[in-house]
PDB file of N, CA and C in Angstrom:
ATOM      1  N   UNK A   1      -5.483   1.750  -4.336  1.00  0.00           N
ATOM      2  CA  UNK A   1      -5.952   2.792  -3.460  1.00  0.00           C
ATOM      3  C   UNK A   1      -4.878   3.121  -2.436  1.00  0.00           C
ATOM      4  N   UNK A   2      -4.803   3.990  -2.236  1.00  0.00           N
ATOM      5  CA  UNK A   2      -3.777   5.266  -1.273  1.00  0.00           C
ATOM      6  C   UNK A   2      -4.249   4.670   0.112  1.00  0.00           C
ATOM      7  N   UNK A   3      -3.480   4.344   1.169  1.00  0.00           N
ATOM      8  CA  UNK A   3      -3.950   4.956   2.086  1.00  0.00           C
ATOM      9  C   UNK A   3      -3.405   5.839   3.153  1.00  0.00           C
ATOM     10  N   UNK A   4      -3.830   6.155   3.901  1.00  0.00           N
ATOM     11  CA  UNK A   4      -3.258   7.458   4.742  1.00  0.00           C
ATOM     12  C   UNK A   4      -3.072   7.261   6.172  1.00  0.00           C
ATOM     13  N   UNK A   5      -1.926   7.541   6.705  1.00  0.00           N
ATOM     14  CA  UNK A   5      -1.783   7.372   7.961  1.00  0.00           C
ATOM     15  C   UNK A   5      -2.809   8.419   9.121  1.00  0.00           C
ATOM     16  N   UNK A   6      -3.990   7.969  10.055  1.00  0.00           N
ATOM     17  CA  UNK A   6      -4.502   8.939  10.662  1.00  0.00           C
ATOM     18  C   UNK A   6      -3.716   9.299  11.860  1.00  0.00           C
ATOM     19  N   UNK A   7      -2.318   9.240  11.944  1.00  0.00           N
ATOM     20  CA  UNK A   7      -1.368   9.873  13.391  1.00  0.00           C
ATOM     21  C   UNK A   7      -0.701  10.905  12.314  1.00  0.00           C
ATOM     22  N   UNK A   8      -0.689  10.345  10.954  1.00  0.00           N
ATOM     23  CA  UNK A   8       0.382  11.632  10.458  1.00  0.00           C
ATOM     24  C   UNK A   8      -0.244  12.865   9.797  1.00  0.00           C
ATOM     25  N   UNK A   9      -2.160  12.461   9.369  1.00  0.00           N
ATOM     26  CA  UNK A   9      -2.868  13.629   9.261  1.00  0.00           C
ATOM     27  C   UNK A   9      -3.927  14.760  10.269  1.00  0.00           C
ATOM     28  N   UNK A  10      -3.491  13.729  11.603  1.00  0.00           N
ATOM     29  CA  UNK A  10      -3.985  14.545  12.731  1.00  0.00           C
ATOM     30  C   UNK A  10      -5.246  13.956  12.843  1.00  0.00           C
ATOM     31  N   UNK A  11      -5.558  12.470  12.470  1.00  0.00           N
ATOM     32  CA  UNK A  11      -7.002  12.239  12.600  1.00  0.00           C
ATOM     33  C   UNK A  11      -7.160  11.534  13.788  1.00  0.00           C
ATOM     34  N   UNK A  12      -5.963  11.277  14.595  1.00  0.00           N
ATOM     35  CA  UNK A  12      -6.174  10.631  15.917  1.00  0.00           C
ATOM     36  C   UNK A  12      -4.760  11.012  16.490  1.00  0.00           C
ATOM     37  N   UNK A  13      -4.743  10.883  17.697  1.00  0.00           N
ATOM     38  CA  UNK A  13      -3.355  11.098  18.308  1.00  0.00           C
ATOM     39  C   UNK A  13      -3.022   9.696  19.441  1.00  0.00           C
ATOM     40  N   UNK A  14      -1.709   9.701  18.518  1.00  0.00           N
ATOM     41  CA  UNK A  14      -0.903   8.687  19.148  1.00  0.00           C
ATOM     42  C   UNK A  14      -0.530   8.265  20.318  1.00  0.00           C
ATOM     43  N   UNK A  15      -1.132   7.297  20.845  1.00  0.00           N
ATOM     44  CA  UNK A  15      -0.998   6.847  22.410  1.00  0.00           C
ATOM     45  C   UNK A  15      -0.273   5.477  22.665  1.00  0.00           C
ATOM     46  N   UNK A  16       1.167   5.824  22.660  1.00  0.00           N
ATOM     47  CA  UNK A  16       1.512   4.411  22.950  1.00  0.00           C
ATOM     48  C   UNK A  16       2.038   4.616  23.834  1.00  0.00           C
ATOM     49  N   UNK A  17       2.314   3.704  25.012  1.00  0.00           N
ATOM     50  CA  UNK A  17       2.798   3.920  26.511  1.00  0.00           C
ATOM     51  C   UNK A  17       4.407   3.110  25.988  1.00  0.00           C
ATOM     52  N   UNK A  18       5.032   3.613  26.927  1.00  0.00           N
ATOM     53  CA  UNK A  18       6.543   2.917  26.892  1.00  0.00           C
ATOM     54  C   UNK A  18       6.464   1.703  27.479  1.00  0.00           C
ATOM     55  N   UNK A  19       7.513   0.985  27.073  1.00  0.00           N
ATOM     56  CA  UNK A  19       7.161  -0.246  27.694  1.00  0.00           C
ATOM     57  C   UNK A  19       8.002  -0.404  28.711  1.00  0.00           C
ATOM     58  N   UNK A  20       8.825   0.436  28.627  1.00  0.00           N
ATOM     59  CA  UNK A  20       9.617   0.131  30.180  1.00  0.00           C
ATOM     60  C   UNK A  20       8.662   0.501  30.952  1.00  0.00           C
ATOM     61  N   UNK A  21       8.170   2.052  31.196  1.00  0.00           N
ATOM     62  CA  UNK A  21       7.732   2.571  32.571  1.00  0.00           C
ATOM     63  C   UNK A  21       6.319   2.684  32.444  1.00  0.00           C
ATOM     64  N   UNK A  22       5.776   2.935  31.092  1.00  0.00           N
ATOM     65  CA  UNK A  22       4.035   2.872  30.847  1.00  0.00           C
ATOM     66  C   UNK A  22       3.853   4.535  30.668  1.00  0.00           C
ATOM     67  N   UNK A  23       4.944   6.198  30.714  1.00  0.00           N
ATOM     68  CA  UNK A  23       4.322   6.694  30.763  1.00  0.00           C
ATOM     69  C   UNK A  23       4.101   6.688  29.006  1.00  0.00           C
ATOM     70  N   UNK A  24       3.299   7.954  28.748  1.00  0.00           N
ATOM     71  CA  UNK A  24       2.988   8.200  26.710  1.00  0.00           C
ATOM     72  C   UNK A  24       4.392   8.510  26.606  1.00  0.00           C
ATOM     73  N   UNK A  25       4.304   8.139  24.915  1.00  0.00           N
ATOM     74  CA  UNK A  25       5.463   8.257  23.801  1.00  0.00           C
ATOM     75  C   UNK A  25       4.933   9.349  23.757  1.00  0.00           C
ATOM     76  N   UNK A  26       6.385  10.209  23.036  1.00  0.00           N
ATOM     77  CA  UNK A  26       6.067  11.531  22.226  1.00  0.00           C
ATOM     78  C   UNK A  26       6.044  11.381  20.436  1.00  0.00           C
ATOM     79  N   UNK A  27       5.008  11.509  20.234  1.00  0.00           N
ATOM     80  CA  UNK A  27       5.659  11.089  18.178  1.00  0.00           C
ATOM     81  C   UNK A  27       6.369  12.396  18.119  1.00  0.00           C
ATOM     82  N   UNK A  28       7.627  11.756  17.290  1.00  0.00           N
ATOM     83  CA  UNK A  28       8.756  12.584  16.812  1.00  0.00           C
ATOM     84  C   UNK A  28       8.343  12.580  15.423  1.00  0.00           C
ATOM     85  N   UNK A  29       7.501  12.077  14.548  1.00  0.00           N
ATOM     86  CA  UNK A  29       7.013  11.775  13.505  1.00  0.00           C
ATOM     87  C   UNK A  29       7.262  10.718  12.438  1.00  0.00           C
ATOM     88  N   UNK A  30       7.253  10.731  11.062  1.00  0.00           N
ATOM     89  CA  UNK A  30       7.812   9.768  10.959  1.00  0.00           C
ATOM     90  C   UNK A  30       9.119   9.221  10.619  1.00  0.00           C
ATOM     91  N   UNK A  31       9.777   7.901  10.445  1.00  0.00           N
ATOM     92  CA  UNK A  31      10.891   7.740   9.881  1.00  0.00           C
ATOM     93  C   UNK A  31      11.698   8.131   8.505  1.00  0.00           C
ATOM     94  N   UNK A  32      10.256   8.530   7.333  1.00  0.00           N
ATOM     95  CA  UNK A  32      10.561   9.362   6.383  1.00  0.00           C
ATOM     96  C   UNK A  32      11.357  10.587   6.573  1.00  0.00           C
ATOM     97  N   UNK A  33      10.461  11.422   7.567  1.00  0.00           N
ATOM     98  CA  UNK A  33      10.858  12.604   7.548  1.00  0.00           C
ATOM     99  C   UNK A  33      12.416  13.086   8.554  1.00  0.00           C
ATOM    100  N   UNK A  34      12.394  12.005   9.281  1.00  0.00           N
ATOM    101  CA  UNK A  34      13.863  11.936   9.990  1.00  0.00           C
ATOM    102  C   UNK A  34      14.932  11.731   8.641  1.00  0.00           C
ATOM    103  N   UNK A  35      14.800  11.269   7.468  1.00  0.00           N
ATOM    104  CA  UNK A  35      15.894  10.784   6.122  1.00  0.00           C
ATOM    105  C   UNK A  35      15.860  12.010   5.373  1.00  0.00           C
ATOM    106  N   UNK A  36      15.765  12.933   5.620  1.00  0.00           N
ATOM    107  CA  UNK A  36      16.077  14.515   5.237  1.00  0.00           C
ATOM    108  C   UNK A  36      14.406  15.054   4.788  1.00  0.00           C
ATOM    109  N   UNK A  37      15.235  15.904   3.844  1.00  0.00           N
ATOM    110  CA  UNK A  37      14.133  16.947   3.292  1.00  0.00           C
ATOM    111  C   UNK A  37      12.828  16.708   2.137  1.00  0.00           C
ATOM    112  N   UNK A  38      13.349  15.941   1.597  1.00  0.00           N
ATOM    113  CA  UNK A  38      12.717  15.210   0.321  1.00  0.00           C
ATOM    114  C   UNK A  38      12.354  13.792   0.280  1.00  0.00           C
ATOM    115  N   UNK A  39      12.831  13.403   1.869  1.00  0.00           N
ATOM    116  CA  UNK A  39      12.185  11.569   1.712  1.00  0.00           C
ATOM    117  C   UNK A  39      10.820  11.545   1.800  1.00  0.00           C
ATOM    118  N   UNK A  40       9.908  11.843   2.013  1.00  0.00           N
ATOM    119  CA  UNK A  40       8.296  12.099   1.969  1.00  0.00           C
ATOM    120  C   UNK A  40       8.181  12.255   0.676  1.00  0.00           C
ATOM    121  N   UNK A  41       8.482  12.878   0.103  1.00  0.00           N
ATOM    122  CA  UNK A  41       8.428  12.929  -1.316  1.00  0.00           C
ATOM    123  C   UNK A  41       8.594  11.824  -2.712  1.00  0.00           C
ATOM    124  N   UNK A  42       9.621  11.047  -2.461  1.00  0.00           N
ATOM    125  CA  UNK A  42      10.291  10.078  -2.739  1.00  0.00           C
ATOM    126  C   UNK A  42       9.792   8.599  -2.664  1.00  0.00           C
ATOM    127  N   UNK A  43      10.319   8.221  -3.824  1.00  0.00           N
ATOM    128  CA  UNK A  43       9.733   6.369  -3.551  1.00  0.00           C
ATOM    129  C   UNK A  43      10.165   5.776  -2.335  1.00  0.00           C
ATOM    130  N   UNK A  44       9.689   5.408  -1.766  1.00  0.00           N
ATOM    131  CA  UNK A  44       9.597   4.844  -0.762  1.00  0.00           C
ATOM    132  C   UNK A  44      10.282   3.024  -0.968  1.00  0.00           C
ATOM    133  N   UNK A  45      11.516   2.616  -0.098  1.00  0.00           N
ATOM    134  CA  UNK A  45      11.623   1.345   0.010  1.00  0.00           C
ATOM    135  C   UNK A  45      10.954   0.412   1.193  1.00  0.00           C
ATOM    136  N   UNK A  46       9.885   1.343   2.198  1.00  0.00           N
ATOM    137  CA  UNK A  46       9.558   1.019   3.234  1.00  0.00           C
ATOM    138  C   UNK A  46       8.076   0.555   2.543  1.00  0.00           C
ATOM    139  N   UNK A  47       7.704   1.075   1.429  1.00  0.00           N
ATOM    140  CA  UNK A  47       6.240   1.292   0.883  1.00  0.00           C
ATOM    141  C   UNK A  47       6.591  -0.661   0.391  1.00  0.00           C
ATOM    142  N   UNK A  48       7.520  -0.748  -0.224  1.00  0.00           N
ATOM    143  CA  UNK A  48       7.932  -2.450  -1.176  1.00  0.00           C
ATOM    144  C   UNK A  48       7.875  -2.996  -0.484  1.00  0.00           C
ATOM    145  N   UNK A  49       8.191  -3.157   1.131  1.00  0.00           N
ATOM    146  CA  UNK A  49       8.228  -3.911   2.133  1.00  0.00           C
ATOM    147  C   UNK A  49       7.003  -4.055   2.595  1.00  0.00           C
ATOM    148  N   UNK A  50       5.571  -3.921   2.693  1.00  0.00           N
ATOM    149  CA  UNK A  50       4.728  -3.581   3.022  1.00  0.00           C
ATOM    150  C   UNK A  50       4.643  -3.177   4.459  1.00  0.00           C
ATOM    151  N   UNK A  51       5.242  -2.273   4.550  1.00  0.00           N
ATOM    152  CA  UNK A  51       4.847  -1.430   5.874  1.00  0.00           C
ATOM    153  C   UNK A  51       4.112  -0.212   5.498  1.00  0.00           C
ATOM    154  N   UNK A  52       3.436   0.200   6.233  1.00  0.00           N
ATOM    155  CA  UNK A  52       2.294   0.809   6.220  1.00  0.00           C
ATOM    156  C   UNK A  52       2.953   2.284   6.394  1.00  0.00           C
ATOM    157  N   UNK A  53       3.321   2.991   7.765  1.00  0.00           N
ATOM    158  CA  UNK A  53       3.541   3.679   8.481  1.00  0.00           C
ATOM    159  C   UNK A  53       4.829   3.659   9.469  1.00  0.00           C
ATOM    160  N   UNK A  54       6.031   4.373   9.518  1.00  0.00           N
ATOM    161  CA  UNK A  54       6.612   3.716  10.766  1.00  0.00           C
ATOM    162  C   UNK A  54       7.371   5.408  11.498  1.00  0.00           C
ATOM    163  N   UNK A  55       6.490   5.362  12.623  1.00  0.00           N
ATOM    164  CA  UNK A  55       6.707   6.391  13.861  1.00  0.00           C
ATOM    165  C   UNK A  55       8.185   6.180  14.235  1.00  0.00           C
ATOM    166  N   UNK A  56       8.731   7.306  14.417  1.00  0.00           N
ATOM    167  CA  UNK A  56       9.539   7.474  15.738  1.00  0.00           C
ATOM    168  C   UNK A  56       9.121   7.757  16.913  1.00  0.00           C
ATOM    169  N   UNK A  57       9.259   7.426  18.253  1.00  0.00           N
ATOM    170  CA  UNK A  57       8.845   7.932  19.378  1.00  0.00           C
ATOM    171  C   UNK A  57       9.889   8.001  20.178  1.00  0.00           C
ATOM    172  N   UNK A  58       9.487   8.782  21.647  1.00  0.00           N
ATOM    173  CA  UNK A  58      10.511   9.241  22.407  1.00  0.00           C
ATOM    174  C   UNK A  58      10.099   8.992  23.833  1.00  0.00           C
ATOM    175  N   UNK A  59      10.344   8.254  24.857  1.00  0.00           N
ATOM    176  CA  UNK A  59      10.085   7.931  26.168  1.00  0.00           C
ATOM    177  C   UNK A  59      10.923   9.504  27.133  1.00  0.00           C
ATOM    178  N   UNK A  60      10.069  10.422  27.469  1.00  0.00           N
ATOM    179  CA  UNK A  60      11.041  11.608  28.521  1.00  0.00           C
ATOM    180  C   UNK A  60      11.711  10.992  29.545  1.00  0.00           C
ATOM    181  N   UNK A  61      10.609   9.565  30.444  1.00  0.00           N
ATOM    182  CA  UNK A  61      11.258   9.969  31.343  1.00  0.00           C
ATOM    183  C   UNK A  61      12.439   8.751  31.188  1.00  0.00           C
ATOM    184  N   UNK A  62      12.506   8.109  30.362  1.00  0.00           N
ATOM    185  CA  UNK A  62      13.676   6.981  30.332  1.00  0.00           C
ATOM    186  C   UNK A  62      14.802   7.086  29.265  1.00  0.00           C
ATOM    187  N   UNK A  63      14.510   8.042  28.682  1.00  0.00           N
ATOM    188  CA  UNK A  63      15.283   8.658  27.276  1.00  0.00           C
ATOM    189  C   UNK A  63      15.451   7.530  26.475  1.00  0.00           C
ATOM    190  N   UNK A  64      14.211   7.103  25.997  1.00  0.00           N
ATOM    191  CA  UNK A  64      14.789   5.808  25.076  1.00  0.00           C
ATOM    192  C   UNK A  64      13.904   6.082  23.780  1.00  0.00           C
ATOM    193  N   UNK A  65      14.546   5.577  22.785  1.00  0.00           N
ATOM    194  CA  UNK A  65      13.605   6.275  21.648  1.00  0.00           C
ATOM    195  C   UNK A  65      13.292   4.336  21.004  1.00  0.00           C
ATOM    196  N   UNK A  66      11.881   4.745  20.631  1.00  0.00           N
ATOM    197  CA  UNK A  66      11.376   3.227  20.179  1.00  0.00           C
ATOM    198  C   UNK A  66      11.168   3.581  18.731  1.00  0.00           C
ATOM    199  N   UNK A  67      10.887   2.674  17.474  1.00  0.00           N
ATOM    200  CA  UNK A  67       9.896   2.581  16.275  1.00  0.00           C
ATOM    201  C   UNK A  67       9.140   1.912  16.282  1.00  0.00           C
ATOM    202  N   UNK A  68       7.929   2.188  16.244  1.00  0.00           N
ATOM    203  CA  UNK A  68       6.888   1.553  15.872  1.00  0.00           C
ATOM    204  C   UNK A  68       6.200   1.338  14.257  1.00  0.00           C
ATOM    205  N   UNK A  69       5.593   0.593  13.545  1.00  0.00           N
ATOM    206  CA  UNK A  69       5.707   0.775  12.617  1.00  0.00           C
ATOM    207  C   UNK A  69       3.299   0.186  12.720  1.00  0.00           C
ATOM    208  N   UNK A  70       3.180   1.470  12.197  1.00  0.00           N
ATOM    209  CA  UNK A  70       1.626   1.524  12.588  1.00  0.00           C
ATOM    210  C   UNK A  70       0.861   1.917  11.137  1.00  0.00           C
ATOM    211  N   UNK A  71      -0.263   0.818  11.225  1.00  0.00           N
ATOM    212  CA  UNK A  71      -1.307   0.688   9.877  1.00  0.00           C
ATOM    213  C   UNK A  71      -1.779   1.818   9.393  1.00  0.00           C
ATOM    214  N   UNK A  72      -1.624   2.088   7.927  1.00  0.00           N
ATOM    215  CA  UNK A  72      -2.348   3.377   7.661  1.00  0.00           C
ATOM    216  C   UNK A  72      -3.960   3.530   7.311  1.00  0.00           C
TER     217      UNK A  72
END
C-alpha cells in the first residue's frame, strides 16, 4: 500500500518552528522536487531507505534552511 504525504497533498499544513528562534518554517517542498524536473517521477533511492517524506524548509528570520524528513 501507497502512502501519501498529507503536507505534500494539502491535507494539513506544515508547522514546524525553527529551532534556533521558534518562529514557523516555510515548506520549500520537497527534496524530490528540489533534484530537477522528473525526480517525483522517478524511483526513488530515498523510498529504499525507508524514509517516508523529506521537506525542505526555510527559517526568514535566521536564513537557515533545515530538512526534515516527515511520515507519510
Amino acid at each position: 500500500m501507497n502512502h501519501i504525504c498529507p503536507y505534500c497533498n494539502g491535507l494539513k499544513a506544515l508547522e514546524i518552528q525553527c529551532p534556533s528562534c521558534g518562529t514557523t518554517l516555510d515548506d520549500c517542498g520537497t527534496l524530490q522536487e528540489a533534484l530537477g524536473p522528473y525526480a517525483p517521477y522517478e524511483e526513488s533511492a530515498l523510498k529504499h531507505a525507508h524514509f517516508d517524506c523529506v521537506h525542505q524548509t526555510y527559517c526568514q528570520k535566521c536564513g537557515i534552511e533545515y530538512i526534515y524528513t516527515l511520515p507519510g
